[in-house]
C-alpha atoms as a PDB file:
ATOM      1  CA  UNK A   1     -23.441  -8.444  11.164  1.00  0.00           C
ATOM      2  CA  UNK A   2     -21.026  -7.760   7.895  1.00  0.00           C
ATOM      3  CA  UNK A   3     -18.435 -10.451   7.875  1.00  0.00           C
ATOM      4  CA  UNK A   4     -14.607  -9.825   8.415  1.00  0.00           C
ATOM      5  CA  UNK A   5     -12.567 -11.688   5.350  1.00  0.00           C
ATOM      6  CA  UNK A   6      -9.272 -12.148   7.062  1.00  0.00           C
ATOM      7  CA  UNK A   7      -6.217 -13.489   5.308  1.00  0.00           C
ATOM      8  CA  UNK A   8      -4.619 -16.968   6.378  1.00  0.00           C
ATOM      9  CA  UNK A   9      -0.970 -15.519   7.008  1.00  0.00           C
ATOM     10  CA  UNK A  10      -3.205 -13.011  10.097  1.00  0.00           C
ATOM     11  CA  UNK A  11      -3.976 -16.523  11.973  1.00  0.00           C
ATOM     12  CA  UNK A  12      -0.629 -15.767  14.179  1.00  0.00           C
ATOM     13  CA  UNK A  13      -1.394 -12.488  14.731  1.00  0.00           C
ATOM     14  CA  UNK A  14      -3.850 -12.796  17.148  1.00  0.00           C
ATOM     15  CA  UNK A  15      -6.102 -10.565  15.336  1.00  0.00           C
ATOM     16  CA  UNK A  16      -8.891 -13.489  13.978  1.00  0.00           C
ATOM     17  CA  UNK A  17      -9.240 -14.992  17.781  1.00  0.00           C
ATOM     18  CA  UNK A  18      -9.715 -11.169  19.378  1.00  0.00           C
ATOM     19  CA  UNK A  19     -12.343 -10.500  16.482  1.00  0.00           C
ATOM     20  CA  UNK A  20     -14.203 -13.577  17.349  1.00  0.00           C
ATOM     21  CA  UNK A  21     -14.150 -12.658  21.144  1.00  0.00           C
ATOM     22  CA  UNK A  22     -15.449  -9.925  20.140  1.00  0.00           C
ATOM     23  CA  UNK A  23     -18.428 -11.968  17.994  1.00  0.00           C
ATOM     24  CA  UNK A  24     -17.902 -10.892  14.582  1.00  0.00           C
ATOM     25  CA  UNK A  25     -18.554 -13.052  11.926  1.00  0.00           C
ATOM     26  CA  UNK A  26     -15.071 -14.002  10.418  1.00  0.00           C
ATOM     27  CA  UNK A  27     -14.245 -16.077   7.545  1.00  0.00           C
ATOM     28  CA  UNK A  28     -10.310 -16.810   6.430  1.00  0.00           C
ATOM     29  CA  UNK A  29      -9.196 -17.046   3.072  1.00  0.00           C
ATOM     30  CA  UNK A  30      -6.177 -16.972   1.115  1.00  0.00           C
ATOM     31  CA  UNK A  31      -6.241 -13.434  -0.097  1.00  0.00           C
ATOM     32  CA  UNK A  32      -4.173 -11.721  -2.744  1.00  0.00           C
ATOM     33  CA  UNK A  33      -4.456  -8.286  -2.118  1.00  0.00           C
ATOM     34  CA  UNK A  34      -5.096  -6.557   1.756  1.00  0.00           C
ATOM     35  CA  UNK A  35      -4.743  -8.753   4.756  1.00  0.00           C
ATOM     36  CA  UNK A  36      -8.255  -7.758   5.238  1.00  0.00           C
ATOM     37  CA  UNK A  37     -11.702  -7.470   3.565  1.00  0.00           C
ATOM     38  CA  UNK A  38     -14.954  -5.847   4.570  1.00  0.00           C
ATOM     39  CA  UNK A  39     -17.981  -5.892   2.064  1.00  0.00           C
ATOM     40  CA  UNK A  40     -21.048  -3.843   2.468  1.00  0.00           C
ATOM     41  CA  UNK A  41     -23.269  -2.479   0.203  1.00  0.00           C
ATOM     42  CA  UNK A  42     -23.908   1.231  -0.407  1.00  0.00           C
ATOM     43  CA  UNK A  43     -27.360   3.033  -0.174  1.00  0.00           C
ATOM     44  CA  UNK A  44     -28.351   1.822  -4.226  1.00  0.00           C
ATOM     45  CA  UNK A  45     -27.774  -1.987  -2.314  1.00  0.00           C
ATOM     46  CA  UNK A  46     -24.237  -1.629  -4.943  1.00  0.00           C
ATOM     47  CA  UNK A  47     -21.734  -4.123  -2.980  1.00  0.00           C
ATOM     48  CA  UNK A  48     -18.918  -2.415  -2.412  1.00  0.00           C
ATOM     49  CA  UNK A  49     -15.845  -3.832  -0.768  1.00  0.00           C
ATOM     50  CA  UNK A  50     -12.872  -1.983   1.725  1.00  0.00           C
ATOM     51  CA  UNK A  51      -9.242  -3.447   1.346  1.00  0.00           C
ATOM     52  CA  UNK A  52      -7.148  -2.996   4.438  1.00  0.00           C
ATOM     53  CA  UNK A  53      -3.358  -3.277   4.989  1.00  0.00           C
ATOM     54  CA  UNK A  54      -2.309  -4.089   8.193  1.00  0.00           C
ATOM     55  CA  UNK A  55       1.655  -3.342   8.764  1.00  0.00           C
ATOM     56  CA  UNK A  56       3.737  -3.644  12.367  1.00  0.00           C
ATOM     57  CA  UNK A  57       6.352  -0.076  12.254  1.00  0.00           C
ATOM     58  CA  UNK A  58       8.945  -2.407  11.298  1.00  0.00           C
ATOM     59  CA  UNK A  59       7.783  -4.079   8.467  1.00  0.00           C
ATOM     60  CA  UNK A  60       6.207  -0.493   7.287  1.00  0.00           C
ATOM     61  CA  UNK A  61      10.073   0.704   7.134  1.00  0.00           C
ATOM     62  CA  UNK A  62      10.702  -2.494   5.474  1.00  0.00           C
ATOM     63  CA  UNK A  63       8.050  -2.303   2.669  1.00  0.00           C
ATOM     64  CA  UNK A  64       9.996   1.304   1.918  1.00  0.00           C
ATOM     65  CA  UNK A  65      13.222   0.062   1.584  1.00  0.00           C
ATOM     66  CA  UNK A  66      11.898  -2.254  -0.707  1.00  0.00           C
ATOM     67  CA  UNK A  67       9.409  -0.099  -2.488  1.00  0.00           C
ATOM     68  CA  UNK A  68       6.831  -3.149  -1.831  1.00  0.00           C
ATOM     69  CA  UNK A  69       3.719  -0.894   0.030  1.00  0.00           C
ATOM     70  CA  UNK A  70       4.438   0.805  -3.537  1.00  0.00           C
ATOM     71  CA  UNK A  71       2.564  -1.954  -5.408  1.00  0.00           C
ATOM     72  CA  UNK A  72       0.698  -2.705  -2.664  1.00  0.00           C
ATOM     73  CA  UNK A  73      -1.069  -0.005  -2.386  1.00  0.00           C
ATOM     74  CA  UNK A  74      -1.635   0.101  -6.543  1.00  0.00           C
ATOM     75  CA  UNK A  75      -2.725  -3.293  -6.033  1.00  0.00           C
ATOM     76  CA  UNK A  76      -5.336  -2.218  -3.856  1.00  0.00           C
ATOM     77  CA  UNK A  77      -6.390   0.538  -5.245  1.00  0.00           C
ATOM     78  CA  UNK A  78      -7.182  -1.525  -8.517  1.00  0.00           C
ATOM     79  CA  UNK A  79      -9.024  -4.334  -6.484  1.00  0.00           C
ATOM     80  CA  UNK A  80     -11.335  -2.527  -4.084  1.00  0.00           C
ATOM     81  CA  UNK A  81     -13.705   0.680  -3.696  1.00  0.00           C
ATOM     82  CA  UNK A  82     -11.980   2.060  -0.436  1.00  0.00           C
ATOM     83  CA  UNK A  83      -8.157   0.907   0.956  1.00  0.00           C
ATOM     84  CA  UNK A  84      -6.774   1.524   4.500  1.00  0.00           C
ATOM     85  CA  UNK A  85      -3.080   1.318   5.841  1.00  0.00           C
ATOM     86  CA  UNK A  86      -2.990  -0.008   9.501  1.00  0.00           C
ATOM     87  CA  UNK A  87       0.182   0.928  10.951  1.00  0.00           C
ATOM     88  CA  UNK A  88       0.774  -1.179  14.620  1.00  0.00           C
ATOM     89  CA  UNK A  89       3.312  -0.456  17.251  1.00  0.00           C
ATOM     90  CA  UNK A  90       4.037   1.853  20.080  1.00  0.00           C
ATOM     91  CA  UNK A  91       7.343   2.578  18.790  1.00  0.00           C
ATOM     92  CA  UNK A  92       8.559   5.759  17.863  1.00  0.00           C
ATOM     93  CA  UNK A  93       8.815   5.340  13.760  1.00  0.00           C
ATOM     94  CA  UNK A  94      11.487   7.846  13.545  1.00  0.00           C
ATOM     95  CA  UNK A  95      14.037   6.278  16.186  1.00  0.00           C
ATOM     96  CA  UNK A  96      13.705   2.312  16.110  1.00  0.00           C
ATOM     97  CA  UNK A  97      15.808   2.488  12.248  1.00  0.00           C
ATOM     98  CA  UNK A  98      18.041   3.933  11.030  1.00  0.00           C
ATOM     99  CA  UNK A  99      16.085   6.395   8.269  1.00  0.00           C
ATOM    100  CA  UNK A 100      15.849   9.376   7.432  1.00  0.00           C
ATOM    101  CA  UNK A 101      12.503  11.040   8.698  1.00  0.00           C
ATOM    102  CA  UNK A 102      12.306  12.955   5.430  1.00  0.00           C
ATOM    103  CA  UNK A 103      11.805   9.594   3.607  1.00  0.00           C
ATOM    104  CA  UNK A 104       9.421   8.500   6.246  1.00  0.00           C
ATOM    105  CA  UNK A 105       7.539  11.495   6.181  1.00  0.00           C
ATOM    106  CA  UNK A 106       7.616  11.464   2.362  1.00  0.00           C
ATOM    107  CA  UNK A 107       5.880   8.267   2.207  1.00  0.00           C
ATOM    108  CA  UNK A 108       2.990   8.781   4.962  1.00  0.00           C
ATOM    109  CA  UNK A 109       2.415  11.924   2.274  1.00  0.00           C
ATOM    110  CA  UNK A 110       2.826   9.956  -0.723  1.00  0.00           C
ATOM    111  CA  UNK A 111      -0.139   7.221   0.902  1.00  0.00           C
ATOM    112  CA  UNK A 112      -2.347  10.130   1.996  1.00  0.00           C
ATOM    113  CA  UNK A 113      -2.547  12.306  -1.098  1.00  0.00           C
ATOM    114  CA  UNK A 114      -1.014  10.228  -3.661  1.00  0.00           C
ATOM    115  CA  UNK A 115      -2.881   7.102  -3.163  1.00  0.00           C
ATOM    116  CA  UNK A 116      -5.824   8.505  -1.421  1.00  0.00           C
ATOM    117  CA  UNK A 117      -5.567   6.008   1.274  1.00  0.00           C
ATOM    118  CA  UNK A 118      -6.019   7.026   5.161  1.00  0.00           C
ATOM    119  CA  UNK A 119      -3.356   5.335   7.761  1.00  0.00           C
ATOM    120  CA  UNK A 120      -4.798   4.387  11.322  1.00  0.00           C
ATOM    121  CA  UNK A 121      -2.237   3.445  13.889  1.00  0.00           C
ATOM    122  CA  UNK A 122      -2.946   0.921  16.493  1.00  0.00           C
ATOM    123  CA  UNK A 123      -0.922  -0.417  19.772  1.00  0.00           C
ATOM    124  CA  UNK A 124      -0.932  -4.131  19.276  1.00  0.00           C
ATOM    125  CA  UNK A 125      -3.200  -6.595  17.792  1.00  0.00           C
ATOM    126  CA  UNK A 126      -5.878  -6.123  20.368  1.00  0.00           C
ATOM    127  CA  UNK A 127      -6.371  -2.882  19.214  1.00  0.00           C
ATOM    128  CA  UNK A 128      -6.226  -3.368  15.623  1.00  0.00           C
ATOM    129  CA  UNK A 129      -9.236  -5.721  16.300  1.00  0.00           C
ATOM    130  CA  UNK A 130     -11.037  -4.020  17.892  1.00  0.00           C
ATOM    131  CA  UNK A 131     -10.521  -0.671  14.970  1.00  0.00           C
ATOM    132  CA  UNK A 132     -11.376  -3.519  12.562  1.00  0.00           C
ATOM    133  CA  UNK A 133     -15.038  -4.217  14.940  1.00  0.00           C
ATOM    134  CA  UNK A 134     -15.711  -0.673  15.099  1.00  0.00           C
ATOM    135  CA  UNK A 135     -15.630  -0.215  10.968  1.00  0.00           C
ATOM    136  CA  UNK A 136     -17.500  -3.419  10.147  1.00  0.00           C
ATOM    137  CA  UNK A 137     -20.310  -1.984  12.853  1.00  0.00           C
ATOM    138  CA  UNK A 138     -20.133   1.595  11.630  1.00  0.00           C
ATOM    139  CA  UNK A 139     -20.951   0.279   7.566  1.00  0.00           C
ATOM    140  CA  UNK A 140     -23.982  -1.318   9.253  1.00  0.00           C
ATOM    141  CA  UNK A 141     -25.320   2.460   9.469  1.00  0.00           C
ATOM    142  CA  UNK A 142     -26.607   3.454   6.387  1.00  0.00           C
ATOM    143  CA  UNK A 143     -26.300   7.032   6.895  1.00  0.00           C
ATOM    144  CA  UNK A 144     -22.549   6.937   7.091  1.00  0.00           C
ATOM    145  CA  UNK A 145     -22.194   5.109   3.469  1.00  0.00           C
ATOM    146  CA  UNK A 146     -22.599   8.168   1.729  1.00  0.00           C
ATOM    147  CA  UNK A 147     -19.180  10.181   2.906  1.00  0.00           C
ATOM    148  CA  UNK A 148     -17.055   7.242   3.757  1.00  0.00           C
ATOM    149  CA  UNK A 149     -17.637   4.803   0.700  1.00  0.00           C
ATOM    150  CA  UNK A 150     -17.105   7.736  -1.942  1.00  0.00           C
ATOM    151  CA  UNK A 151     -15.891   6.166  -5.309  1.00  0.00           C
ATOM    152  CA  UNK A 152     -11.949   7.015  -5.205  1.00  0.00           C
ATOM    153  CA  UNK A 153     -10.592   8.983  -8.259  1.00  0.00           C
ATOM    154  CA  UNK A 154      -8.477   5.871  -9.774  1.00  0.00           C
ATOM    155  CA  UNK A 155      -4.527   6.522 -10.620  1.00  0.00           C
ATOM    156  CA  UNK A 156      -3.940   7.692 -13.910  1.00  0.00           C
ATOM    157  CA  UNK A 157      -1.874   5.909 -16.290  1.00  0.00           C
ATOM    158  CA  UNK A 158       0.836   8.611 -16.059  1.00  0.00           C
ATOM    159  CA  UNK A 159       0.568   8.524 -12.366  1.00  0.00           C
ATOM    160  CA  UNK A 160       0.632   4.556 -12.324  1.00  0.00           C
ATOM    161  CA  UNK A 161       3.492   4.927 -14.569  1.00  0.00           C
ATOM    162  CA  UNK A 162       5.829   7.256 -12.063  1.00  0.00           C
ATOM    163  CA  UNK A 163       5.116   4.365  -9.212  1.00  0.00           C
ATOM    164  CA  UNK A 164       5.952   1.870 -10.992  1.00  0.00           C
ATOM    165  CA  UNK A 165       9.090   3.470 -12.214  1.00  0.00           C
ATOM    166  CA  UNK A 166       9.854   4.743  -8.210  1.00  0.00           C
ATOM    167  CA  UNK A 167       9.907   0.776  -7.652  1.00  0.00           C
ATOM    168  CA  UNK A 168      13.105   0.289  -9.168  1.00  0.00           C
ATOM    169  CA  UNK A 169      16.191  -0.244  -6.909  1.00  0.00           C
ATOM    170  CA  UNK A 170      17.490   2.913  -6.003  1.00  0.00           C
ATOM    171  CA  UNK A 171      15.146   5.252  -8.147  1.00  0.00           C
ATOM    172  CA  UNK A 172      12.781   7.703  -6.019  1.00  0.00           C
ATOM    173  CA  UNK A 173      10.219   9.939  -7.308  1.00  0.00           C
ATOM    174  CA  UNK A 174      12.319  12.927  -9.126  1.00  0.00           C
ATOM    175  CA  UNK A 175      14.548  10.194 -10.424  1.00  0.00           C
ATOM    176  CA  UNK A 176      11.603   8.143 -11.968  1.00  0.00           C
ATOM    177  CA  UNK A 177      10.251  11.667 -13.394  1.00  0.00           C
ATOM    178  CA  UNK A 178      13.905  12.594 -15.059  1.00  0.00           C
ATOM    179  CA  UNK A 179      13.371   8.871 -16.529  1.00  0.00           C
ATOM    180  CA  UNK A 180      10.293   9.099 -18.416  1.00  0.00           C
ATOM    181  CA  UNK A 181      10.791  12.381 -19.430  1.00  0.00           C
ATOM    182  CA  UNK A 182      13.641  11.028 -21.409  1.00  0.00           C
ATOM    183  CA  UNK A 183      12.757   7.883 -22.392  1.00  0.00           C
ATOM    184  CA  UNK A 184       8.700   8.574 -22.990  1.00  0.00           C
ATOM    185  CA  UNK A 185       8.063   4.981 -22.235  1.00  0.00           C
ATOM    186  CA  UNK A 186       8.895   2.477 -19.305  1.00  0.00           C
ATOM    187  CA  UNK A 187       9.485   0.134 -22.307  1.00  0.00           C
ATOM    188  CA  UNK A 188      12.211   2.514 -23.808  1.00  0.00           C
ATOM    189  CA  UNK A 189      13.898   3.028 -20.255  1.00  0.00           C
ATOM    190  CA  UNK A 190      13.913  -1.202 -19.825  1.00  0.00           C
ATOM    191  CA  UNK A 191      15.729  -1.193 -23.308  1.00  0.00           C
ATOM    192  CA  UNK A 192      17.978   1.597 -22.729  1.00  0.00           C
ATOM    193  CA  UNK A 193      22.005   1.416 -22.765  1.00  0.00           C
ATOM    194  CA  UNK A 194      24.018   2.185 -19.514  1.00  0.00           C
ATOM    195  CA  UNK A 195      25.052   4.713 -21.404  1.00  0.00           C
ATOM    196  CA  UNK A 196      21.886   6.443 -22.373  1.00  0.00           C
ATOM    197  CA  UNK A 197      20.925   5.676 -18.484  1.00  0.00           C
ATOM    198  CA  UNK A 198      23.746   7.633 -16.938  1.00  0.00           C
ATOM    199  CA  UNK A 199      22.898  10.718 -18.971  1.00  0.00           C
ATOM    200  CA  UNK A 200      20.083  11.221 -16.619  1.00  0.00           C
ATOM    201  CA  UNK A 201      20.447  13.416 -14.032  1.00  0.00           C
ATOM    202  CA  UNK A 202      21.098  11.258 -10.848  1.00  0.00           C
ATOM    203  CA  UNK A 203      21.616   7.877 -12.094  1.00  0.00           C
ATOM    204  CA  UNK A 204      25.548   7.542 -12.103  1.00  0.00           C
ATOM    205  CA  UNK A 205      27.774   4.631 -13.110  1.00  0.00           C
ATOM    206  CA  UNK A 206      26.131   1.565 -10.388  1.00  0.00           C
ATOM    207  CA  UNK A 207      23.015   2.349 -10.751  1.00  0.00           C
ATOM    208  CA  UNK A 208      22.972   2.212 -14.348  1.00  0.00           C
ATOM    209  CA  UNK A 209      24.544  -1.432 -14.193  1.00  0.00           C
ATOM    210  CA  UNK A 210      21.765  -2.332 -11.323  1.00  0.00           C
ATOM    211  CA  UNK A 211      19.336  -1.406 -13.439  1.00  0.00           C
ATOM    212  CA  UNK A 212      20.778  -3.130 -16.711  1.00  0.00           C
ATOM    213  CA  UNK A 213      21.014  -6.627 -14.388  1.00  0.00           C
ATOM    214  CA  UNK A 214      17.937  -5.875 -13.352  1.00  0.00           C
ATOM    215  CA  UNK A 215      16.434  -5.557 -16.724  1.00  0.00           C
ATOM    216  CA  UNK A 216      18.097  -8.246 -18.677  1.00  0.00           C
ATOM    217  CA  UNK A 217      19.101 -11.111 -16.259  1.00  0.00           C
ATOM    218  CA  UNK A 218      17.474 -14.529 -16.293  1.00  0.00           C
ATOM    219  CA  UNK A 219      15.100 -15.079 -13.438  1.00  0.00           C
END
């Protein structure tokens, strides 16, 4: 049976003992990137390798605040063949916070077509292991390898360049266009004056200064 690579910080979770019931084969590692790994090996015996992201509702809202599933998801879209985004909860995502749907909705779109990644939801950690047990035995079928392990189409550099702009405090998507239109380079935009940053459209006064902190105080 293909082996589950589950990340150390999962042990609470729940999700490595339900996996075992279960009688996969599960090893635990420190990982960098996903909070779980599934390798298998395409119909030419090429190993590939699936990087998922498991996220309860509340830290998903959290990672948007923050603009962390942002470099997540590059992350793993550099490091393996195929990502997933597991979203768990039986909340409703649009009423446990207080956010705009819009911003939700923007990001489930972003994920999906953006990033090429597919989100599953589960109800609890039960159920996440057992979607988890159902993928590892479906890439033992060699006629599904074909459609579901498809090489992704990897970001392009402008692309990475927009996300990685979008990551800074207070900057979505438009904002981080506006930016490199006008500055050409993320390089010119880090060496820019508050000045020169405010005559963007939609970065005012405080955000300029947040940015400038950002930029040039010590760590």
């Amino acid at each position: 049976m293909i082996p589950i690579i589950v990340d150390h910080r999962e042990r609470s979770s729940g999700i490595k003992k339900e996996l075992i019931k279960r009688g996969l084969d599960v090893i635990e590692k420190q990982l960098i990137s996903a909070d779980f790994i599934i390798k298998t090996k395409d119909l030419s015996g090429k190993i590939l390798t699936i990087g998922i992201e498991k996220k309860t509702i509340n830290d998903f809202l959290n990672s948007i605040i923050d603009k962390r599933i942002i470099s997540q998801l590059m992350e793993m879209k550099r490091q393996f063949d195929i990502s997933l985004l597991i979203i768990e909860g039986t909340e409703n995502i649009y009423e446990i916070r207080n956010f705009h749907p819009n911003s939700i909705r923007g990001m489930m779109a972003s994920i999906a077509i953006d990033f090429q990644t597919p989100i599953l939801q589960t109800r609890n950690h039960r159920d996440t292991a057992g979607l988890l047990a159902i993928i590892a035995k479906r890439l033992e079928k060699p006629h599904s390898l074909p459609s579901l392990l498809k090489k992704r189409k990897p970001l392009t550099i402008k692309q990475q360049q927009e996300f990685l702009v979008q990551s800074l405090p207070g900057v979505g998507a438009q904002t981080a266009q506006n930016l490199l239109k006008k500055f050409k380079t993320i390089e010119n935009i880090v060496k820019a004056s508050e000045k020169e940053l405010i005559e963007v459209e939609k970065i005012g006064k405080l955000r300029a200064k947040q940015l400038k902190d950002l930029f040039e105080k010590e760590y």
